[in-house]
C-alpha atoms as a PDB file:
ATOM      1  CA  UNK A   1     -82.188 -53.118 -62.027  1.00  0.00           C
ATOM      2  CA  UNK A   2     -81.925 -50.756 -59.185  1.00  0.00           C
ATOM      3  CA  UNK A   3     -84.157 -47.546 -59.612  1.00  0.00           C
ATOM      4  CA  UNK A   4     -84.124 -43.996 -57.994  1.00  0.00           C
ATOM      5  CA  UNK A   5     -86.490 -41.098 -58.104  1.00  0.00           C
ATOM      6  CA  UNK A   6     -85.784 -37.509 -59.239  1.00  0.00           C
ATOM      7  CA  UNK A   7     -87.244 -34.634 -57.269  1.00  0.00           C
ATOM      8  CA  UNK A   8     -88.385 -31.464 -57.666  1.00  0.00           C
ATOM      9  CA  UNK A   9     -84.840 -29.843 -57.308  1.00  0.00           C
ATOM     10  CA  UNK A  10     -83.966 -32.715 -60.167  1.00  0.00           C
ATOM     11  CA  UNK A  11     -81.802 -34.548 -57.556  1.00  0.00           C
ATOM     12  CA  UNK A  12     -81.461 -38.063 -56.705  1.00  0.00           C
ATOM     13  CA  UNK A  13     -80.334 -40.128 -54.014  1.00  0.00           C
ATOM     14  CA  UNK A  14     -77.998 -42.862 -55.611  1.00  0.00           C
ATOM     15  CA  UNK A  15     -79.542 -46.264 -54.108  1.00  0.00           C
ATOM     16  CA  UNK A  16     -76.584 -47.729 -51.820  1.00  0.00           C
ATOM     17  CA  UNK A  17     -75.858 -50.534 -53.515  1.00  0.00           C
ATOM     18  CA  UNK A  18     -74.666 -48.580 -56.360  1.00  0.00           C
ATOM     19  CA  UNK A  19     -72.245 -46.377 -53.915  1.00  0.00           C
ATOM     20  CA  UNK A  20     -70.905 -49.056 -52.815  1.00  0.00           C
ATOM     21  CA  UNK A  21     -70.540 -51.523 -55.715  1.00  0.00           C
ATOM     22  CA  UNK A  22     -68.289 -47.907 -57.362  1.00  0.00           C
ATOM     23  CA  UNK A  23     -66.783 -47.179 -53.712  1.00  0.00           C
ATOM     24  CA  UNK A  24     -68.387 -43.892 -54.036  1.00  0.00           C
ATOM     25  CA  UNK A  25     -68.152 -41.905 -50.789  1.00  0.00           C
ATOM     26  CA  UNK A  26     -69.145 -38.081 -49.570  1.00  0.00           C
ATOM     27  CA  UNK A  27     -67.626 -35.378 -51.854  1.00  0.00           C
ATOM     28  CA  UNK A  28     -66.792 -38.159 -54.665  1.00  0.00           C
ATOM     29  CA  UNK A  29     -67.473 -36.955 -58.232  1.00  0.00           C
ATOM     30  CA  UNK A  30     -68.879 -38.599 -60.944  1.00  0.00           C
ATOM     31  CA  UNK A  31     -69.900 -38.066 -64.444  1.00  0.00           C
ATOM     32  CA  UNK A  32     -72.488 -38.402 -66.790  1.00  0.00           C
ATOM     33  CA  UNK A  33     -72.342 -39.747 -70.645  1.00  0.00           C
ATOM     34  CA  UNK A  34     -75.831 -38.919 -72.183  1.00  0.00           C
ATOM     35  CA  UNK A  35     -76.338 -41.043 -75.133  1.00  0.00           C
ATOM     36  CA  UNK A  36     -78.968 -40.138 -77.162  1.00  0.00           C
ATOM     37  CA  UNK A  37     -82.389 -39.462 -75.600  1.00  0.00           C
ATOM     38  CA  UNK A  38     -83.404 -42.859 -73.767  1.00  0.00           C
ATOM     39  CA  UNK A  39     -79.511 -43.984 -72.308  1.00  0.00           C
ATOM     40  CA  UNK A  40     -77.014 -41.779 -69.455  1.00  0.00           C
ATOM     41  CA  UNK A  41     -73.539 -43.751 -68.412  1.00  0.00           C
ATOM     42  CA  UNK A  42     -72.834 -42.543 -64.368  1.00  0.00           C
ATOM     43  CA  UNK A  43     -69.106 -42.964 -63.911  1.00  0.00           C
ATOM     44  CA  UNK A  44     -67.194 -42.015 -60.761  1.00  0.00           C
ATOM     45  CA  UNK A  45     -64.193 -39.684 -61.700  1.00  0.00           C
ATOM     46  CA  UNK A  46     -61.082 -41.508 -60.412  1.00  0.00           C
ATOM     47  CA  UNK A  47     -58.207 -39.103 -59.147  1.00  0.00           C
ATOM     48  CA  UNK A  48     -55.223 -38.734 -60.814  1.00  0.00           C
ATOM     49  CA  UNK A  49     -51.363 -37.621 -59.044  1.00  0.00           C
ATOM     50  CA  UNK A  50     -51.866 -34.550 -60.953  1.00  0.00           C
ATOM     51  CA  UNK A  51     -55.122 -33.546 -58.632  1.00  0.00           C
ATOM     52  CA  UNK A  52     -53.959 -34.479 -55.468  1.00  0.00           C
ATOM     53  CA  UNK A  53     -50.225 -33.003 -56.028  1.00  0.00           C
ATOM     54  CA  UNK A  54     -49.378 -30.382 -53.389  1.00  0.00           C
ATOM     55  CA  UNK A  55     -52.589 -31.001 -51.676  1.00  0.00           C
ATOM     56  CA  UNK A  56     -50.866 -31.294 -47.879  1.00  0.00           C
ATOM     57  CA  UNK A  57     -48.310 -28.694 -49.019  1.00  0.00           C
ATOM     58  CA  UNK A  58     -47.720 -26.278 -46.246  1.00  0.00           C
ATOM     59  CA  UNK A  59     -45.524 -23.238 -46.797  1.00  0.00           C
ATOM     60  CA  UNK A  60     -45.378 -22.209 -43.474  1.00  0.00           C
ATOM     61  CA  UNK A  61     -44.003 -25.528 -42.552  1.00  0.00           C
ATOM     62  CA  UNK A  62     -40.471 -25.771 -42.860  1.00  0.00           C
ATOM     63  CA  UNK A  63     -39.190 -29.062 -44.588  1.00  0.00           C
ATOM     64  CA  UNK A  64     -37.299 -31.414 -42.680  1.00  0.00           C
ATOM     65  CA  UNK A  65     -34.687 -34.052 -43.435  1.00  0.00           C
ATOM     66  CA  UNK A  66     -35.530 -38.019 -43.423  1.00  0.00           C
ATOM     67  CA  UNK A  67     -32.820 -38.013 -40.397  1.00  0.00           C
ATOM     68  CA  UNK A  68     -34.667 -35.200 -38.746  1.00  0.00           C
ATOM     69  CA  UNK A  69     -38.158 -37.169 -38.988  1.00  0.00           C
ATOM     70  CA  UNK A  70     -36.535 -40.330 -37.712  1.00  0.00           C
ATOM     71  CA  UNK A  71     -34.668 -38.448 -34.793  1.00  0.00           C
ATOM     72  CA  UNK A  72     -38.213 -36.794 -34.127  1.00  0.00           C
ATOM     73  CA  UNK A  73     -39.944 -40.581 -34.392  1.00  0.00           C
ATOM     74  CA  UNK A  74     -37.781 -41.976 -31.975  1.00  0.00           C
ATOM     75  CA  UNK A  75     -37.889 -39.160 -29.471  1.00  0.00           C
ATOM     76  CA  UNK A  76     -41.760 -39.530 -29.727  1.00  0.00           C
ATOM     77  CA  UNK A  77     -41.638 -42.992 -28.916  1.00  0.00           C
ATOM     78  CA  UNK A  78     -39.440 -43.265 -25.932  1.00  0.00           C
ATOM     79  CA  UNK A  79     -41.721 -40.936 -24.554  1.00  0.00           C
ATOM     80  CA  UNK A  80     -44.313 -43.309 -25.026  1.00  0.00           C
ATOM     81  CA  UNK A  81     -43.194 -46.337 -24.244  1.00  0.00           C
ATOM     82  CA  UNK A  82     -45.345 -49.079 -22.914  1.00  0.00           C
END
């Protein structure tokens, strides 16, 4: 059984072994199911299309064809070639 210690704030430091066996990371969320009064389930919150839709959306960008990106791509590259 890993352990961890609340502190005064009531915060905790989840033990790394535990971050890592959930790949939890920085910023993650997770949640808590209290059951009863001896018995909390931590789950991370996984993150569905519907919260990450739009996120890079730009408006001040103006969208661009596939054949523009690819003409762009290659342009890039001969620039860059080795």
């Amino acid at each position: 059984m890993v352990t961890a210690t609340i502190t005064s704030k009531g915060q905790i430091t989840i033990p790394k072994f535990v971050r890592e066996s959930l790949c939890l990371n920085a910023g993650d969320r997770i949640a808590f199911e209290v059951h009863g009064r001896d018995e909390a389930i931590m789950k991370p919150i996984t993150k569905s299309v519907d919260d990450v839709f739009g996120l890079l959306h730009n408006p001040s960008i103006t969208p661009q064809s596939i054949d523009d990106m690819d003409t762009a791509i290659g342009r890039q590259m001969s620039r860059h070639k080795l």
